[in-house]
Protein backbone atom coordinates (compact mmCIF):
# COMPACT_ATOMS: atom_id res chain seq x y z
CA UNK A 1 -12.32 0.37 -7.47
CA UNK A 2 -9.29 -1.64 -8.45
CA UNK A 3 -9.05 0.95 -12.01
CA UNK A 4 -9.19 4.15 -9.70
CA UNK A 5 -6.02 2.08 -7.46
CA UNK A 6 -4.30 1.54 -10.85
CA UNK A 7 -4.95 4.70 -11.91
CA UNK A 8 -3.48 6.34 -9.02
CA UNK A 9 -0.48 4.03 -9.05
CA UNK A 10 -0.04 5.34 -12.83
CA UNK A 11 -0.55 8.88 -11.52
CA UNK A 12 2.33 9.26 -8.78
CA UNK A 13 4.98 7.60 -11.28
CA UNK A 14 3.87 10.15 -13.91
CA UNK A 15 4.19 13.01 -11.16
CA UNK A 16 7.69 11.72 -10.12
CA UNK A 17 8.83 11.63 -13.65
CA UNK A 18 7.63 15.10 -14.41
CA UNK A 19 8.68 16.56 -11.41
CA UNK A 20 12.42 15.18 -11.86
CA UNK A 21 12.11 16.32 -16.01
CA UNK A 22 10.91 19.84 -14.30
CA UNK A 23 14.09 19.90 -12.52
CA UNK A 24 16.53 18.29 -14.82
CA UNK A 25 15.47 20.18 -17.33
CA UNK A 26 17.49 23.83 -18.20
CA UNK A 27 16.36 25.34 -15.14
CA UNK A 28 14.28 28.60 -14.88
CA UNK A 29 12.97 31.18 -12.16
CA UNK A 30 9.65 29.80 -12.11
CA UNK A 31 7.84 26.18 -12.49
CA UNK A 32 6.71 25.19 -16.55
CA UNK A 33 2.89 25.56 -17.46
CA UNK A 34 3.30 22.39 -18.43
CA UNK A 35 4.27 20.64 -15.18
CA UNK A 36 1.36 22.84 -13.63
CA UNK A 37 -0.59 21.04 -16.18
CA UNK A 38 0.46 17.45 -15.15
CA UNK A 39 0.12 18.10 -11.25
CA UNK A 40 -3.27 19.32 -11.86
CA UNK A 41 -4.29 16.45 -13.73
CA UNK A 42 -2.52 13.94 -11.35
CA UNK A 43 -4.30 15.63 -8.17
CA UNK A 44 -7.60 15.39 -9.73
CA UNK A 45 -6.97 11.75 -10.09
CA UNK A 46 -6.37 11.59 -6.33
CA UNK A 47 -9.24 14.02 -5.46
CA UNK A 48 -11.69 11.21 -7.51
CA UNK A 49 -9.88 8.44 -5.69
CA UNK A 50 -10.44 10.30 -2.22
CA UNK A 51 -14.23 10.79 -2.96
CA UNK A 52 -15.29 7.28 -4.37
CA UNK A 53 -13.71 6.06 -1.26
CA UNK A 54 -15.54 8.56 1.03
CA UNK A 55 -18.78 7.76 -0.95
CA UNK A 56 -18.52 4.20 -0.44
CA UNK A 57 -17.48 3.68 3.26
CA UNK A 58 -20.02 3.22 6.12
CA UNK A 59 -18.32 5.60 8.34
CA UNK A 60 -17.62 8.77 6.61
CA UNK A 61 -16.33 11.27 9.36
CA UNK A 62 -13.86 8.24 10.63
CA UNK A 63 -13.11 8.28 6.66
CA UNK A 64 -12.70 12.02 6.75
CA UNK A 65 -10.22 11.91 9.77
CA UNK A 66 -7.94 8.67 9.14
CA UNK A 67 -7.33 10.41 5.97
CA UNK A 68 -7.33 14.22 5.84
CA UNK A 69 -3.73 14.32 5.10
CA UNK A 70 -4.19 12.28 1.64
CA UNK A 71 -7.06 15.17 0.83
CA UNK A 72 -4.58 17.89 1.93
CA UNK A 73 -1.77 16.51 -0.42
CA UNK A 74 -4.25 16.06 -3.22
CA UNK A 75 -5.79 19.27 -3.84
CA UNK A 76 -3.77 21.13 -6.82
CA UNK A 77 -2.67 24.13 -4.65
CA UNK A 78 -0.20 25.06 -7.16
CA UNK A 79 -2.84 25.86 -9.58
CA UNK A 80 -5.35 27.33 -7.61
CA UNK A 81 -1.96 29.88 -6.72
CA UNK A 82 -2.12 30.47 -10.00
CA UNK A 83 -5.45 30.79 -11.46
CA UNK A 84 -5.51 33.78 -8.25
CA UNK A 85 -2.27 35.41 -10.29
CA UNK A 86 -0.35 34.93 -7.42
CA UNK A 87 3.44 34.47 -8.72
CA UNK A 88 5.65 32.35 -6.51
CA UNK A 89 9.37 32.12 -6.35
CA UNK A 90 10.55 29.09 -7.65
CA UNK A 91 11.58 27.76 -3.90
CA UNK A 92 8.26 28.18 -2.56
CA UNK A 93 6.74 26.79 -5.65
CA UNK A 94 9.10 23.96 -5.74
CA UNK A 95 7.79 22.93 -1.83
CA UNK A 96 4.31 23.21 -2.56
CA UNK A 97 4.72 20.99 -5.60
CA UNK A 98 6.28 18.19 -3.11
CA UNK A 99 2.71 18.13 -1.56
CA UNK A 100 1.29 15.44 -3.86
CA UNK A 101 4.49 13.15 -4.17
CA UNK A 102 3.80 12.04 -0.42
CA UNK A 103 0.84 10.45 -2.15
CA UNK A 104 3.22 8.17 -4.26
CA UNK A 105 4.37 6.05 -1.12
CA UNK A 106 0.23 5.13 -0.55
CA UNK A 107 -0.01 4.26 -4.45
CA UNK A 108 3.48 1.70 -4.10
CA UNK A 109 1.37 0.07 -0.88
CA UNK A 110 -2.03 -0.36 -2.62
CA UNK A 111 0.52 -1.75 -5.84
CA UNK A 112 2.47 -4.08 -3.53
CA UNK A 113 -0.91 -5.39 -1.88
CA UNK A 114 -2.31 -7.26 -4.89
CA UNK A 115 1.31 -9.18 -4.77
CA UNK A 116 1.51 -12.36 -2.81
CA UNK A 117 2.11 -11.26 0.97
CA UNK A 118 3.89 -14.59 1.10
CA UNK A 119 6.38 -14.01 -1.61
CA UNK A 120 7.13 -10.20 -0.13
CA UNK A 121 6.70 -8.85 2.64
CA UNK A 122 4.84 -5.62 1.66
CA UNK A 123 5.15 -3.43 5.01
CA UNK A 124 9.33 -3.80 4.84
CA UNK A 125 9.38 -3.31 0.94
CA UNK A 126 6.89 -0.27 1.23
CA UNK A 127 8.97 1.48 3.93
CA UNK A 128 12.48 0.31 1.84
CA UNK A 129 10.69 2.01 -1.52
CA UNK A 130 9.91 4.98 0.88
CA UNK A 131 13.80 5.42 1.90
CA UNK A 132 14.60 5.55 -1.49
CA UNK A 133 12.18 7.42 -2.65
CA UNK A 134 12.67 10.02 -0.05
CA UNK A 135 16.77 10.15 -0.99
CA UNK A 136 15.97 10.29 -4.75
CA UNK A 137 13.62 13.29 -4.20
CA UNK A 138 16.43 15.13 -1.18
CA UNK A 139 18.99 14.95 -4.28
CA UNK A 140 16.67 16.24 -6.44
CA UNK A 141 15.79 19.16 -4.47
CA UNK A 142 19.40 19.49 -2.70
CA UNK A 143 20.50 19.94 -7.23
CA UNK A 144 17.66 21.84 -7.71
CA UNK A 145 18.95 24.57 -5.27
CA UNK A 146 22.59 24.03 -4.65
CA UNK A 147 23.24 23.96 -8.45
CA UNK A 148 22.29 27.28 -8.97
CA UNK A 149 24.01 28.69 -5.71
CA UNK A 150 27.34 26.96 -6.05
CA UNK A 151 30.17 25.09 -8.19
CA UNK A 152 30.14 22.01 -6.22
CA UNK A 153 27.59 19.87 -8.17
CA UNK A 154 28.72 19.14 -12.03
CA UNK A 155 25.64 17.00 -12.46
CA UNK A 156 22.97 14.89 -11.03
CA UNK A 157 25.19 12.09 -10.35
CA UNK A 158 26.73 14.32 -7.68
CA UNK A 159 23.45 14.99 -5.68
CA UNK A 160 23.05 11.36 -5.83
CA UNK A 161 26.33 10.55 -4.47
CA UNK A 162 25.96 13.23 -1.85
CA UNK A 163 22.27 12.05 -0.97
CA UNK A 164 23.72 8.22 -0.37
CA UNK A 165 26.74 9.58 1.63
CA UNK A 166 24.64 11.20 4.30
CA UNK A 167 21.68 8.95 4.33
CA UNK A 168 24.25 6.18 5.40
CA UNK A 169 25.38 8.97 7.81
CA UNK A 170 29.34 8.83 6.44
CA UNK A 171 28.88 12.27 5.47
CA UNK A 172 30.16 14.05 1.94
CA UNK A 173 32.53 16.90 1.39
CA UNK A 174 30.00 19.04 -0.35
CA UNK A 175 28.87 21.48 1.66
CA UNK A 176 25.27 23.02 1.07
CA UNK A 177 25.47 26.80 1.12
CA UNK A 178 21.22 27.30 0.90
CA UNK A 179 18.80 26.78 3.92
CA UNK A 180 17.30 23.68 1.97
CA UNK A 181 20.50 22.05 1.45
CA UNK A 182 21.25 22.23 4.99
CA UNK A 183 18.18 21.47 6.18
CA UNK A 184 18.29 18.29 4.05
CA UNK A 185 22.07 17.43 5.28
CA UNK A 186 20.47 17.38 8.95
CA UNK A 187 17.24 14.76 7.48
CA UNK A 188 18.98 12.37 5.88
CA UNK A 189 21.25 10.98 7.99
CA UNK A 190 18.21 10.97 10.27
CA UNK A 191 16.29 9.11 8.48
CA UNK A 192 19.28 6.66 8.01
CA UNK A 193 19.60 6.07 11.41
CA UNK A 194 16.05 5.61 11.61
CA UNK A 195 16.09 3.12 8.47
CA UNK A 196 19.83 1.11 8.82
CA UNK A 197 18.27 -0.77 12.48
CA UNK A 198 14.72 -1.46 11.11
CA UNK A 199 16.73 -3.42 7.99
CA UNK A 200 18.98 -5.08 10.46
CA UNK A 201 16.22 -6.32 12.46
CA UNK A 202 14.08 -7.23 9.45
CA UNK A 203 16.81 -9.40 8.11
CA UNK A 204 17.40 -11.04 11.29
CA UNK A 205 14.40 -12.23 12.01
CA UNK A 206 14.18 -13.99 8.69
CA UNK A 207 17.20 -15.75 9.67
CA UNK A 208 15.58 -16.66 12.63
CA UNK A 209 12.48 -18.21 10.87
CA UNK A 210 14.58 -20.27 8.58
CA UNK A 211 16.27 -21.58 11.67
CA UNK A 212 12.88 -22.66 13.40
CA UNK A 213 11.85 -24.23 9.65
């Protein structure tokens, strides 16, 4: 079981490296056959994972329900869009592609749990990696889009800076102009707020526990 984990692990960084090449990349109107080919592959790695697991535990419908959402993100619906012939706009193909990524966050945990609970504390670290994973993939996305639609963004660097700047809720001075962009100005500095307390707290309470030491 501990290959399949690795595997996994090894699956989501390949996915997040393609799907930020994909993007990077000279841009076209529709996704590359061969990033359809890697998010195939890398779901079928999660579909395996999902059904050792489900073949292996005791309680199989409990199985089924705790984790329906980790089947839902690993089936390869970009492909089986396109084996139909179905042609989607680069937008829509771009959000469905997203699906498996959310798998990524559950590969760091499983990583982070072989590590030495006492050295890190893997629940923090997980949700920090998360954060940053989740702003790295809303600059992405917000260059992906806003590129193409306006002047404002002369490289990547910029959706960076502008991801950072309203994750710690300051705010930037570009302006999206597309419905993703602004729906992504409105998330991040949510999940900021949500984020900035949690690490207050967690670093206070270590202070506390040296104190009591």
């Amino acid at each position: 079981m501990r290959t399949i984990h690795w595997l996994r692990v090894v699956a989501g960084v390949v996915l997040l490296v393609s799907f930020s090449w994909e993007i990077l990349r000279e841009k076209g109107s529709l996704l590359s056959p061969g990033y359809l080919k890697v998010q195939f592959v890398v779901c079928l790695v999660f579909l395996v994972d999902y059904l050792l697991n489900l073949a292996l535990t005791e309680h199989r419908w409990r199985y089924v329900r705790h984790n329906w959402l980790y089947l839902l993100c690993a089936i390869p619906w970009l492909n089986l869009i396109e084996w139909r012939g179905v042609v989607l706009p680069r937008g829509w193909s771009m959000g469905v592609s997203l699906l498996p990524i959310a798998v990524i966050v559950m590969a760091v945990y499983i990583l982070l749990d072989w590590i030495d609970s006492r050295r890190i504390h893997r629940l923090f670290f997980t949700y920090l990696v998360g954060v940053v994973l989740f702003t790295y993939l809303a600059a992405l996305l917000f260059y992906d889009f806003e590129a193409r639609a306006s002047g404002l963004l002369d490289n990547f660097g910029d959706a960076l800076w502008w991801a950072g700047a309203n994750l710690s809720t300051a705010g930037s001075s570009i302006i999206p102009t597309t419905a993703v962009g602004k729906v992504l100005s409105v998330m991040l500095p949510m999940a900021g707020m949500l984020f900035l307390p949690i690490f207050t707290t967690y670093i206070m309470e270590q202070y506390k526990k040296r104190d009591t030491h």
